[in-house]
C-alpha atoms as a PDB file:
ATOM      1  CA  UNK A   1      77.807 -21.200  -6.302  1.00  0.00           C
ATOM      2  CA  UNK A   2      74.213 -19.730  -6.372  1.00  0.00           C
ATOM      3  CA  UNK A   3      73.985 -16.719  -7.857  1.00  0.00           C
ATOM      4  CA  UNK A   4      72.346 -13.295  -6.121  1.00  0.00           C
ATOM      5  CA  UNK A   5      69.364 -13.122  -8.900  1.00  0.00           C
ATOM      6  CA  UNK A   6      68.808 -16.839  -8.218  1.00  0.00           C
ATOM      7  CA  UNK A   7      65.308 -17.592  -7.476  1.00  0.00           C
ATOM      8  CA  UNK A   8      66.279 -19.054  -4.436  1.00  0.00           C
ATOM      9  CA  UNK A   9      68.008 -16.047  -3.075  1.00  0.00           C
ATOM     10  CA  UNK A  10      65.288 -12.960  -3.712  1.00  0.00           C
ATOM     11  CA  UNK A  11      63.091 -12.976  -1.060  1.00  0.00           C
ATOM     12  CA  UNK A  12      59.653 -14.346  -0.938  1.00  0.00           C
ATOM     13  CA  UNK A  13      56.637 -12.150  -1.805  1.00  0.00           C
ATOM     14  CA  UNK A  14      53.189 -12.760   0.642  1.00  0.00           C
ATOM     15  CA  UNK A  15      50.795 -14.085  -1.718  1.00  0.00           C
ATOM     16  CA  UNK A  16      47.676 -11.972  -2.616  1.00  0.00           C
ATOM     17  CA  UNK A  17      45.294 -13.792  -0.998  1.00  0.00           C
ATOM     18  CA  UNK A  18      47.030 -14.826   2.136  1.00  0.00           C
ATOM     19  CA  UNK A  19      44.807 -14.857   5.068  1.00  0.00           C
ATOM     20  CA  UNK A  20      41.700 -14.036   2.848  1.00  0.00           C
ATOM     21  CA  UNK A  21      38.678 -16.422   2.732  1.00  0.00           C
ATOM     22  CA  UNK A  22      38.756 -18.061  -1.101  1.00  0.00           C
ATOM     23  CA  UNK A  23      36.501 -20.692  -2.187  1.00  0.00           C
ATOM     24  CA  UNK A  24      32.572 -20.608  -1.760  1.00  0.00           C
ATOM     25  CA  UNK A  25      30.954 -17.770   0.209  1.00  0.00           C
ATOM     26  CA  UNK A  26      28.354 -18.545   3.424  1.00  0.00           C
ATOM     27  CA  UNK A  27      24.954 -17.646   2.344  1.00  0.00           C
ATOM     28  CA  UNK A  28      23.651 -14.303   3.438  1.00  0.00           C
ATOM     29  CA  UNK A  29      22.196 -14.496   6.913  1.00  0.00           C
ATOM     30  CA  UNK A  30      18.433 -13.472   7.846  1.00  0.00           C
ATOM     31  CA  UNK A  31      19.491 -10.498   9.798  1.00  0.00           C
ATOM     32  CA  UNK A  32      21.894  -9.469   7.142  1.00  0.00           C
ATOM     33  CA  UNK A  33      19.370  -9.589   4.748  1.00  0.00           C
ATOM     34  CA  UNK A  34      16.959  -7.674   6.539  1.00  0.00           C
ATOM     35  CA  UNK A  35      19.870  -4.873   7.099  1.00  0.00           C
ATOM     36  CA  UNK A  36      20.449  -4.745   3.235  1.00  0.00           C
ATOM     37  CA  UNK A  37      16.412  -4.477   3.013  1.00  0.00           C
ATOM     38  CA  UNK A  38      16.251  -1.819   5.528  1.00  0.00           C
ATOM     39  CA  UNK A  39      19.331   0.262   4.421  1.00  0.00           C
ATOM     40  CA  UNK A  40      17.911   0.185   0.581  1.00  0.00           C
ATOM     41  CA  UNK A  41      14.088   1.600   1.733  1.00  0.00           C
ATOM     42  CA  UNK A  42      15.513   3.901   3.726  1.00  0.00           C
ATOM     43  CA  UNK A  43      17.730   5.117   0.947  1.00  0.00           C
ATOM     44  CA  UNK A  44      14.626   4.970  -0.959  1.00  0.00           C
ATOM     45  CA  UNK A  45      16.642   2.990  -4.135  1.00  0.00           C
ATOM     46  CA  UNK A  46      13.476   1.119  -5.163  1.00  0.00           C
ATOM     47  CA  UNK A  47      15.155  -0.288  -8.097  1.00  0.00           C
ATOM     48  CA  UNK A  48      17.512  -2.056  -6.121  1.00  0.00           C
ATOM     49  CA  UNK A  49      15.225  -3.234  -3.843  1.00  0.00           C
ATOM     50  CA  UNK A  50      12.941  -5.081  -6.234  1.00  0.00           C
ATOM     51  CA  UNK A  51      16.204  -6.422  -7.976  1.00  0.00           C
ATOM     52  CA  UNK A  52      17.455  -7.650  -4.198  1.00  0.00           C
ATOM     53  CA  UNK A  53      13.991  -9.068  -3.081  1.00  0.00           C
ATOM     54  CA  UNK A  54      13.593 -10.701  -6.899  1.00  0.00           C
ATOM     55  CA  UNK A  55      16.951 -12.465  -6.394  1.00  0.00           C
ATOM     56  CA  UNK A  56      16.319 -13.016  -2.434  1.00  0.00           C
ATOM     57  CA  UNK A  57      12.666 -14.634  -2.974  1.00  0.00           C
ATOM     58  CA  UNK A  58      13.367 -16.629  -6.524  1.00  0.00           C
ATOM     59  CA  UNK A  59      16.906 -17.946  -5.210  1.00  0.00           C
ATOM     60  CA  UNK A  60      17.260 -17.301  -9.256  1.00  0.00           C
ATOM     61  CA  UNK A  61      20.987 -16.741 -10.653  1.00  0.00           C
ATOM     62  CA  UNK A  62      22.217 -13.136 -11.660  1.00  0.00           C
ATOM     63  CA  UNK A  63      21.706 -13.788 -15.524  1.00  0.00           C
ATOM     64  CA  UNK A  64      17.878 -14.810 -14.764  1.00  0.00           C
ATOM     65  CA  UNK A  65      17.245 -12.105 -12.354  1.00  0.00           C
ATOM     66  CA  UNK A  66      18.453  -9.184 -15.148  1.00  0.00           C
ATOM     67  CA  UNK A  67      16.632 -11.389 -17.961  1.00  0.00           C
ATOM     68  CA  UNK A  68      13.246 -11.075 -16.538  1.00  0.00           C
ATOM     69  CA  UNK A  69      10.414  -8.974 -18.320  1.00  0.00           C
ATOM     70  CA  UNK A  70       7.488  -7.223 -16.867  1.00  0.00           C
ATOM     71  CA  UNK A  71       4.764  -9.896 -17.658  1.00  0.00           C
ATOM     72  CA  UNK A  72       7.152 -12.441 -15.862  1.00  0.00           C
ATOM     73  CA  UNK A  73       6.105 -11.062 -12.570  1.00  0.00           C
ATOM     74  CA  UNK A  74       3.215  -8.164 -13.261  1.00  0.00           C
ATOM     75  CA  UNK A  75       1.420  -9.335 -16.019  1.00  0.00           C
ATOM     76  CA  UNK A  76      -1.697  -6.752 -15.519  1.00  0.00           C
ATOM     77  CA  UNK A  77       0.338  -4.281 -13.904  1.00  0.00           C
ATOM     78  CA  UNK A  78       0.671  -5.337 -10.583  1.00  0.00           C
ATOM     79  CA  UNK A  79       3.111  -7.968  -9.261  1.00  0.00           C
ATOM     80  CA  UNK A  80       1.624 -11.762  -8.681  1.00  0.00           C
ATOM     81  CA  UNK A  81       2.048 -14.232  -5.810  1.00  0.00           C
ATOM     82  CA  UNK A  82       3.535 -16.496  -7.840  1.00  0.00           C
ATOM     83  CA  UNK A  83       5.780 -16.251 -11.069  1.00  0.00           C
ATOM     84  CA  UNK A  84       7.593 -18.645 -13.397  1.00  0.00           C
ATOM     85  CA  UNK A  85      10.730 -18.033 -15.004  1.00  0.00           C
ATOM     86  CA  UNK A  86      12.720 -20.672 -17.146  1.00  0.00           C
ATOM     87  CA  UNK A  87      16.144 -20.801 -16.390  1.00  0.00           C
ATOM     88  CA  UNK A  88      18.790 -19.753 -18.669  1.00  0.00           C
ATOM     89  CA  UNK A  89      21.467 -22.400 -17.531  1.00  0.00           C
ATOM     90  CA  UNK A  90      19.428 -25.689 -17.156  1.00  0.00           C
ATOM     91  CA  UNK A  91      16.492 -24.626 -19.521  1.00  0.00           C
ATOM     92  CA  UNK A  92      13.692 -26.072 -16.784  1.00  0.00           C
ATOM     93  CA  UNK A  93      11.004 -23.562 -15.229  1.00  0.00           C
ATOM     94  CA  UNK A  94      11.281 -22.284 -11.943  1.00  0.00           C
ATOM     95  CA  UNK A  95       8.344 -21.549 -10.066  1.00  0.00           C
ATOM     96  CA  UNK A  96       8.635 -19.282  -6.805  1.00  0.00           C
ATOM     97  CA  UNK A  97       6.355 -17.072  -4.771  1.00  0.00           C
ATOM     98  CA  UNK A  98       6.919 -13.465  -4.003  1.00  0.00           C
ATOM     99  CA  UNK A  99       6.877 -12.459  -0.775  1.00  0.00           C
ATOM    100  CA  UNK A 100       4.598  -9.586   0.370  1.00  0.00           C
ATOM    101  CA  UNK A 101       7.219  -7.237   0.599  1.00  0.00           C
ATOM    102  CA  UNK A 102       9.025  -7.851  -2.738  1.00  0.00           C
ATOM    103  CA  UNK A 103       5.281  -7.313  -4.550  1.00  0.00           C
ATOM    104  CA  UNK A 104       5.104  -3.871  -2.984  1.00  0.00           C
ATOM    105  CA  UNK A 105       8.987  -3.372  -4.282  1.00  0.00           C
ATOM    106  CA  UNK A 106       8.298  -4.167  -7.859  1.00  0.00           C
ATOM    107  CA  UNK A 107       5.146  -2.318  -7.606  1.00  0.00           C
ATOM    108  CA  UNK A 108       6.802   0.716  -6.236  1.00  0.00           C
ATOM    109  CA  UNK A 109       9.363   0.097  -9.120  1.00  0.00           C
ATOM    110  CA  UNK A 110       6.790  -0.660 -11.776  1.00  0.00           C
ATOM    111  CA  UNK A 111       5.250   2.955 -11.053  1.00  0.00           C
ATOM    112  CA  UNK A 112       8.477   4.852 -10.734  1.00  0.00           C
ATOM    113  CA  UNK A 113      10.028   3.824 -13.668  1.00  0.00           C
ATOM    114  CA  UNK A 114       7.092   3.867 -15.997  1.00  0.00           C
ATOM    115  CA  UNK A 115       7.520   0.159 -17.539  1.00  0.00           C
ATOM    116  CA  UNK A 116       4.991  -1.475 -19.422  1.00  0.00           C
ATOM    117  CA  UNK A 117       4.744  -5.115 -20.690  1.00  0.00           C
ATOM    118  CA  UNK A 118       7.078  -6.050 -23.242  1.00  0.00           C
ATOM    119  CA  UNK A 119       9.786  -4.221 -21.805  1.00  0.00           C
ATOM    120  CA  UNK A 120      12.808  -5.503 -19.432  1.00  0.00           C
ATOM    121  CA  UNK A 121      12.118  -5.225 -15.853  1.00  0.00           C
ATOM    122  CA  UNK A 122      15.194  -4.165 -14.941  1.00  0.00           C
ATOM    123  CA  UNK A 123      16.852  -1.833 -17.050  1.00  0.00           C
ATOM    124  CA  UNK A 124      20.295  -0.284 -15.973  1.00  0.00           C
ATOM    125  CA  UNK A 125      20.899   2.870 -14.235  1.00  0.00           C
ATOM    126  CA  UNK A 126      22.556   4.548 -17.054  1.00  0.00           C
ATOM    127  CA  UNK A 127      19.251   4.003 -19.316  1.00  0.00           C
ATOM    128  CA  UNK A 128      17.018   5.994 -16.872  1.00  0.00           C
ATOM    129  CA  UNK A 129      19.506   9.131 -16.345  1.00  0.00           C
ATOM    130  CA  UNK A 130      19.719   9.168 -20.531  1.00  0.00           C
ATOM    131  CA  UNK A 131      16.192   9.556 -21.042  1.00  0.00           C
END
């Protein structure tokens, strides 16, 4: 005879991700990028906009987007149309071009925030509202 705390008795709980999408996520699509884009210059957040565009143009994973230093991609103070970054998984160089748009973003960046060579491109928030 089964018992009432029985495993087979309790009723079933819905699983967490039931109906939810799991695995792999579609890639971002041009108009949603150009939304994000949009709502981050209106919101004037430059810093998040270079650190979108940066990601965006060099298709480069999170760890080698937040590892990059000034002279990776504004060696004389200004960003360059091309940039070269080794990559932290695989160890090869990646070579991409930045886009119009994403030079003006650093730039815009690189003169807010006061960087100079040497230092980390993209600090956290916390570091600029401590100073």
């Amino acid at each position: 005879m089964p018992d009432e705390d029985s495993p087979s008795t309790k009723a079933c709980r819905t699983p967490w991700n039931k109906g939810k999408l799991i695995g792999a996520k579609p890639p971002l699509r041009p108009h949603q990028v150009w939304s994000i884009r949009t709502r981050l210059l209106i919101e004037r957040r430059t810093r998040d906009l270079a650190l979108f565009n940066l990601a965006i143009d060099g298709k480069l994973r999170g760890c080698d987007v937040v590892a990059l230093r000034v002279e990776d991609v504004a060696p004389n103070g200004y960003a360059v149309d091309r940039a070269t970054v080794r990559q932290k998984k695989t160890g090869r160089p990646v070579k991409f071009e930045l886009t119009d748009q994403t030079r003006q973003a650093v730039d815009d960046f690189l003169k807010e925030a006061g960087k100079r060579p040497g230092e980390y491109l993209l600090t956290g928030r916390r570091a600029a509202i401590e100073r």
